[in-house]
Every structure is written in C-alpha cells, then in structure tokens.
Protein backbone atom coordinates (compact mmCIF):
# COMPACT_ATOMS: atom_id res chain seq x y z
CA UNK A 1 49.64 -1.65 -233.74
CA UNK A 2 50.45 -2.21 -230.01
CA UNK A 3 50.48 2.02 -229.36
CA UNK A 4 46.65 1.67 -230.56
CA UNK A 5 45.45 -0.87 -228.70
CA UNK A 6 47.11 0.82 -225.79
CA UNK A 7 45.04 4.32 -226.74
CA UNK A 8 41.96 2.34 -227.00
CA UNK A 9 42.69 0.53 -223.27
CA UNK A 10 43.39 3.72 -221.67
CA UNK A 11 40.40 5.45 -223.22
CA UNK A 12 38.27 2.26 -222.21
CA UNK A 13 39.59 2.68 -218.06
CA UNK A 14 38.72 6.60 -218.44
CA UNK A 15 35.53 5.65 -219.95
CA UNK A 16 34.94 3.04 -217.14
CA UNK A 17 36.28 6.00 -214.32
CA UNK A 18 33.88 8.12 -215.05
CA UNK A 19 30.59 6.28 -215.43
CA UNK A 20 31.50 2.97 -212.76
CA UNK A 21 34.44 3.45 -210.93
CA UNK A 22 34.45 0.16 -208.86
CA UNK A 23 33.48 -1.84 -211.94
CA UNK A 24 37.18 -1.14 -213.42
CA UNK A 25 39.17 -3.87 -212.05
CA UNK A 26 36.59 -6.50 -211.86
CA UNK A 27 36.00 -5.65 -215.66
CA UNK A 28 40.17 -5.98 -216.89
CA UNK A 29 39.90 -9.17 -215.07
CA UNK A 30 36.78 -10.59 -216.79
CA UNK A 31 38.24 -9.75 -220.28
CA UNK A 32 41.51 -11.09 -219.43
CA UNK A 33 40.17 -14.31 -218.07
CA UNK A 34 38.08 -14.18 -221.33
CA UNK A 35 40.91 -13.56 -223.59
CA UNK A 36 43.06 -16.35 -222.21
CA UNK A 37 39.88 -18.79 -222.34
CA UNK A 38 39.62 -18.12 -226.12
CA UNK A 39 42.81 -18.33 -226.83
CA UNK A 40 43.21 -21.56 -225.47
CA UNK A 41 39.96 -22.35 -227.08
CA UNK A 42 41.57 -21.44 -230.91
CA UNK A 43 44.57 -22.78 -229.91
CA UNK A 44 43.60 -26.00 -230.00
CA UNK A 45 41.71 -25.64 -233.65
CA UNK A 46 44.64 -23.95 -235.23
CA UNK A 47 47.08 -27.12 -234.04
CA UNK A 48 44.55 -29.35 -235.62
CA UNK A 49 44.11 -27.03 -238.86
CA UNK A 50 47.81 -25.92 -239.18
CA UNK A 51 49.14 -29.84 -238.39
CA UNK A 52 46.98 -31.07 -241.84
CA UNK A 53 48.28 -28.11 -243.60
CA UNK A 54 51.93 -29.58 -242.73
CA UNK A 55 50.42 -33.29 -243.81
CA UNK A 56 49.19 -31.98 -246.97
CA UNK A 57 52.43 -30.15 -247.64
CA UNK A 58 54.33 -33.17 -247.02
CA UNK A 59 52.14 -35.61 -248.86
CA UNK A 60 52.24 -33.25 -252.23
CA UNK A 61 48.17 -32.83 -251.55
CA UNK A 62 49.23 -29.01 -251.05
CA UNK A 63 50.46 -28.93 -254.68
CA UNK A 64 47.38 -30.39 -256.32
CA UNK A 65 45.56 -28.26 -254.43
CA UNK A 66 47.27 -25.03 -255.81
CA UNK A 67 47.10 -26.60 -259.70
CA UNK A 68 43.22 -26.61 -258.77
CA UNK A 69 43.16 -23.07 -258.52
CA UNK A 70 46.01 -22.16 -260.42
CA UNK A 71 43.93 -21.27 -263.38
CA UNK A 72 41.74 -19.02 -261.50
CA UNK A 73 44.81 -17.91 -259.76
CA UNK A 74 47.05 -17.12 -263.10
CA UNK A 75 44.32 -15.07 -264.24
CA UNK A 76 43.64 -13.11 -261.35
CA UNK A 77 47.22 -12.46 -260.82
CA UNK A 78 48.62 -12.12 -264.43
CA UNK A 79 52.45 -12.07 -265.39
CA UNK A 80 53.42 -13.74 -261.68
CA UNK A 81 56.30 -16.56 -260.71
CA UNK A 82 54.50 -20.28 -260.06
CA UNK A 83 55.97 -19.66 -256.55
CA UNK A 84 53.77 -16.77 -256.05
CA UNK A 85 51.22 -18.62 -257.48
CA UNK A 86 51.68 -21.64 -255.22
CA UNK A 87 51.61 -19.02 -252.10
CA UNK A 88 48.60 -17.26 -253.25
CA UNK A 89 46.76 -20.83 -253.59
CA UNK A 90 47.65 -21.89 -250.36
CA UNK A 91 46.37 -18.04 -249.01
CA UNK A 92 43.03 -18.71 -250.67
CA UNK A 93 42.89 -22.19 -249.54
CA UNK A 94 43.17 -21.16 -245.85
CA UNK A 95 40.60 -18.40 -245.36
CA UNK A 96 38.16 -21.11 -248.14
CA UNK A 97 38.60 -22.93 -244.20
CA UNK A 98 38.05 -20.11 -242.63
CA UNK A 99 41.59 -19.49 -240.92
CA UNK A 100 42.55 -16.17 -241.48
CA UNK A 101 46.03 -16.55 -239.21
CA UNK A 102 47.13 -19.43 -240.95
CA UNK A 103 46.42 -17.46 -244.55
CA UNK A 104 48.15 -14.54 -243.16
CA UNK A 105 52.30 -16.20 -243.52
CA UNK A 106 50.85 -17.39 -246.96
CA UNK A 107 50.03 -13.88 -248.06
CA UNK A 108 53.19 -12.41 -246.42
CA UNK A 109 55.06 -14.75 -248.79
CA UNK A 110 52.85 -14.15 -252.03
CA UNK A 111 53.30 -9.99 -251.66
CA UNK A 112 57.38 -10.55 -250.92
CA UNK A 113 57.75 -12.74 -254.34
CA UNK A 114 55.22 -10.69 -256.29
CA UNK A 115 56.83 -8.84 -259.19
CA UNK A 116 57.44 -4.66 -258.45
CA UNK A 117 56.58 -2.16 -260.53
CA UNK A 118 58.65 1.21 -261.43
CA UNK A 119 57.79 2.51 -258.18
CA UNK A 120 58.76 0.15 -255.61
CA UNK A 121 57.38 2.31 -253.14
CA UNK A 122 53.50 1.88 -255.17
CA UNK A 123 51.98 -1.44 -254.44
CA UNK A 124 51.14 -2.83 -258.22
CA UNK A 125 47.19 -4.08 -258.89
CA UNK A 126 48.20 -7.75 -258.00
CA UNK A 127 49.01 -6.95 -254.69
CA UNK A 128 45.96 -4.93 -254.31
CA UNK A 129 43.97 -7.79 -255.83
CA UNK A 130 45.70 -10.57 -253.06
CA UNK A 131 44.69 -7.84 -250.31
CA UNK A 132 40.93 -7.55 -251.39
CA UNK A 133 40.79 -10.99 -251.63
CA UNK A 134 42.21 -11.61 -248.43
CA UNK A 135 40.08 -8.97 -246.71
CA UNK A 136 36.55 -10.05 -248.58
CA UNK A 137 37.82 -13.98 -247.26
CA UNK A 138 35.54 -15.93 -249.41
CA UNK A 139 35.11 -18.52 -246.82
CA UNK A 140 33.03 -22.54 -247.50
CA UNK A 141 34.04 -24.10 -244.17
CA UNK A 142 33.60 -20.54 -241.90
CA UNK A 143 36.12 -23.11 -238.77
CA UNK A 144 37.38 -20.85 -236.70
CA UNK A 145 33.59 -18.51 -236.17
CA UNK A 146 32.08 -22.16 -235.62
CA UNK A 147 34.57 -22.80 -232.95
CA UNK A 148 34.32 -19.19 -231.39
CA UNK A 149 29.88 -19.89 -230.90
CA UNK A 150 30.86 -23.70 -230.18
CA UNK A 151 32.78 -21.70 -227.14
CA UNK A 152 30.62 -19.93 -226.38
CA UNK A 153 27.40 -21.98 -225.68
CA UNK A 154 25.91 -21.79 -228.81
CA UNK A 155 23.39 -24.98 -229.54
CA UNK A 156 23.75 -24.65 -233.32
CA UNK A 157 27.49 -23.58 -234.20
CA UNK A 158 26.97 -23.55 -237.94
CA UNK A 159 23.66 -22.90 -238.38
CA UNK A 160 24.99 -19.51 -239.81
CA UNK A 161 26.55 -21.69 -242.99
CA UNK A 162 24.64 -20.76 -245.95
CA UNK A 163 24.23 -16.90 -245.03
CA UNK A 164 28.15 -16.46 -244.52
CA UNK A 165 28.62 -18.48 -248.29
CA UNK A 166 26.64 -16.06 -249.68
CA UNK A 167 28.21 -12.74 -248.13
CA UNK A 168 31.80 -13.63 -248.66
CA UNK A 169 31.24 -15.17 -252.03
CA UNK A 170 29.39 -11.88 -252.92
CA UNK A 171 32.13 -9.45 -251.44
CA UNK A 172 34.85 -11.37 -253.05
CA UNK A 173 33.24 -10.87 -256.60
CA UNK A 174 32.41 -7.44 -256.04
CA UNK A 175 35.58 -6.49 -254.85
CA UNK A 176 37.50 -8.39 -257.56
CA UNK A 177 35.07 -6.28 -259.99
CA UNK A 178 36.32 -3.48 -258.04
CA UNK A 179 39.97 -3.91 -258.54
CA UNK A 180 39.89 -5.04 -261.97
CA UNK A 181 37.90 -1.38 -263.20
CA UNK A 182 40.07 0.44 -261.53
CA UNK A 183 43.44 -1.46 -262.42
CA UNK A 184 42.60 -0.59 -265.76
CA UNK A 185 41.50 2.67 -264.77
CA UNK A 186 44.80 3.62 -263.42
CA UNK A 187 46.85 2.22 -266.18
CA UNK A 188 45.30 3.95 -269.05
CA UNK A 189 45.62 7.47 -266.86
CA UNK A 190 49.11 6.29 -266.39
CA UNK A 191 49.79 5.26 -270.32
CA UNK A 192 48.67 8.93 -271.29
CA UNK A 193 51.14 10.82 -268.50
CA UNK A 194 53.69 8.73 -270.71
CA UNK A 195 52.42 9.19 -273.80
CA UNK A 196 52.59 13.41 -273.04
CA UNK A 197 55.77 13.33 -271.41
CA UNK A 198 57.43 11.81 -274.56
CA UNK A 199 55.33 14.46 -276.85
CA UNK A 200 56.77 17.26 -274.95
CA UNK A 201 60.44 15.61 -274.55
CA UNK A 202 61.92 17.16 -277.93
CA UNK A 203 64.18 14.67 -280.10
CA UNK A 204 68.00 15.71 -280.55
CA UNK A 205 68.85 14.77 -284.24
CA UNK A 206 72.74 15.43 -285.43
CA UNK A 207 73.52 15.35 -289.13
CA UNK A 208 75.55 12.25 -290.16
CA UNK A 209 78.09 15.05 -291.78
CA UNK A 210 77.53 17.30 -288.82
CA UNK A 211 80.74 18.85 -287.08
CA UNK A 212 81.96 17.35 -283.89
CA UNK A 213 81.25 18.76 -280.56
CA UNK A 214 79.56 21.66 -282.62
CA UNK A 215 76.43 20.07 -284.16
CA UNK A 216 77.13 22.35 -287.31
CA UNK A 217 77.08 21.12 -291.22
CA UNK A 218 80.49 22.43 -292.52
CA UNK A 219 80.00 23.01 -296.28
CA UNK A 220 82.07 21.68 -298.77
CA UNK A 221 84.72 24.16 -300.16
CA UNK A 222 85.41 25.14 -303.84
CA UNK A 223 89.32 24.63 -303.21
CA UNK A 224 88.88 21.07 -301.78
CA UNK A 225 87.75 19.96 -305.09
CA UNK A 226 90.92 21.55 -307.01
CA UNK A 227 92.96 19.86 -304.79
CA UNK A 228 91.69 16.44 -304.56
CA UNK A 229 91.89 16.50 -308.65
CA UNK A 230 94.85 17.85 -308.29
CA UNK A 231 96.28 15.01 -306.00
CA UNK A 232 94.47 12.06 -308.34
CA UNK A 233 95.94 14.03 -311.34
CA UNK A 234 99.70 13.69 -310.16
C-alpha cells in the first residue's frame, strides 16, 4: 500500500512540474497542513466513539447488542463459531455509526476465526459476504462524514442524512443479493466437478476368496475334496 501512494505522489509532483512549477512546494505544504488538520480533527471523534465502544464492552451493552443482530447475523453467515458471530456484530455495529476504522480490527478478527474451506488459499462465501458488507457500509448515524463537513465549514453537517440511508441500505441489499446468487452459483458448479471426478475414478473390488497380493480367484481342486473326506473319514 505505501509503494502506491508513493507512485501516485511522484506522478502528482511530475504532474505539478510540468504544468506550475513554482506551485509545487507551496502545494505539498497545503495538503500536509491539511492532512494533519483532519487528522487531528477525526482524532478527536474516534476517542469519543472508540472510548463508548470500550464502555459498552465493559458494561455487557456490547453483547446485547450482538444478540440483536445475531439472528440476522447467523443467517447471513451460516455454520460460523458465536465468536465470529460476536465479531461480525460488533463490525456491523461500527460502520451502522459510520466508523469504518473502528469496524476494520472487528472484521480482521471475524475473517481470522471464520471457518476455512478445502482450499485455504480460496476465501469461502462468508468471508466474501463480511467483505461486501463491509465495503457497501450500510451506515444510520453517517459520524465520521458529518464530522469531516462539520470541519470543513459546512452550515448543515447532516443535512445529507436521509440520501446516504437510502444508498447504503440499497448497496448493502444488492450486494448481499449478489453474493448469495453467486455462492450458490459456485457451489453447484463445484458439486458437479465432484460428482464427475468420482464417475470417472473407477472402483477396485477384490473377491472375498480372491488370492493375496494377486487379486486372482483360485478354484477349488477335485483332490482337495478326496482328501478332506479322507482326513474326516480316518
């Protein structure tokens, strides 16, 4: 991540060489200054936000919380531990108050206790589902874009409310929809691979009276006969 934002830095100066060379420094400088003033602007709302999160984790509010959504939760995310359901509630939860940093540990932790599939290598359709939902960020209390127009000199912070309910509320269900098709998509394409594979993998039957180490019947012999009588006769 840090090599690209150096490539798009050092594309940004050429850019800035070429069509205003004297404007270069003064511009790093006005984005830095900017940078640090925002930052110090979020950090402020994130020490509020992330200090209740650590009340209502202490306080067992965090728990009720996640049983609120745990039915949505258990069957978005079928077959998964209550931990990972706990971490996924908590993940939703956050970006519902708009902070996307504070969702992001949440997530980390939900995808690390999620259950793997054959191919450990192939993330399974929950993870892909806790992504999508993640990315869509259905959002009621939009905090930290408030605080970022609040910053910024804007007269009416939230006056964007209703429209950003609606989007995120309609991305979320349409990329739910999304992952759900396709899940199911994926796994009946992946239940017929199987299904042929075990067709064309021919079954190795032995005789129960079969030679060993040859796979052969040995017939009985005439003689064997005549000589078990004989034995039983004696």
């Amino acid at each position: 991540m840090a090599f690209i934002w150096i490539i798009i830095m050092l594309i940004s100066i050429a850019a800035l060489i070429f069509a205003d060379p004297s404007a270069v420094l003064s511009s790093m400088i006005t984005g830095a200054n900017g940078a640090v003033s925002l930052a110090l602007t979020l950090v402020a709302l994130y020490g509020i936000w992330l200090g209740l999160f650590e009340v209502l984790e202490g306080t067992g509010i965090a728990d009720k919380l996640a049983g609120l959504l745990r039915p949505i939760v258990r069957r978005l995310f079928k077959g998964e531990s209550e931990g990972t359901e706990k971490f996924v509630s908590m993940n939703i939860s956050a970006n519902l108050l708009g902070l996307g940093n504070a969702a992001t540990p949440m997530g980390i932790g939900a995808v690390g206790s999620m259950k793997r599939g054959k191919n450990r290598a192939v993330a399974t359709t929950n993870m892909i589902m806790l992504v999508v939902i993640s990315a869509t960020s259905l959002q009621i209390f939009p905090s930290t874009v408030i605080s970022m127009r609040a910053a910024a000199g804007s007269a009416n912070p939230a006056d964007f409310l209703l429209p950003c309910i609606a989007a995120t509320v309609t991305s979320t269900i349409v990329g739910i929809i999304g992952v759900k098709l396709l899940g199911r998509f994926f796994e009946k394409r992946e239940a017929k691979k199987e299904r042929r594979r075990n067709a064309e993998t021919p079954e190795i039957t032995e005789h129960p009276i079969a030679e060993k180490n040859t796979g052969t019947i040995k017939p009985p012999r005439k003689n064997d006969f005549i000589i078990s009588a004989g034995r039983h006769g004696e």
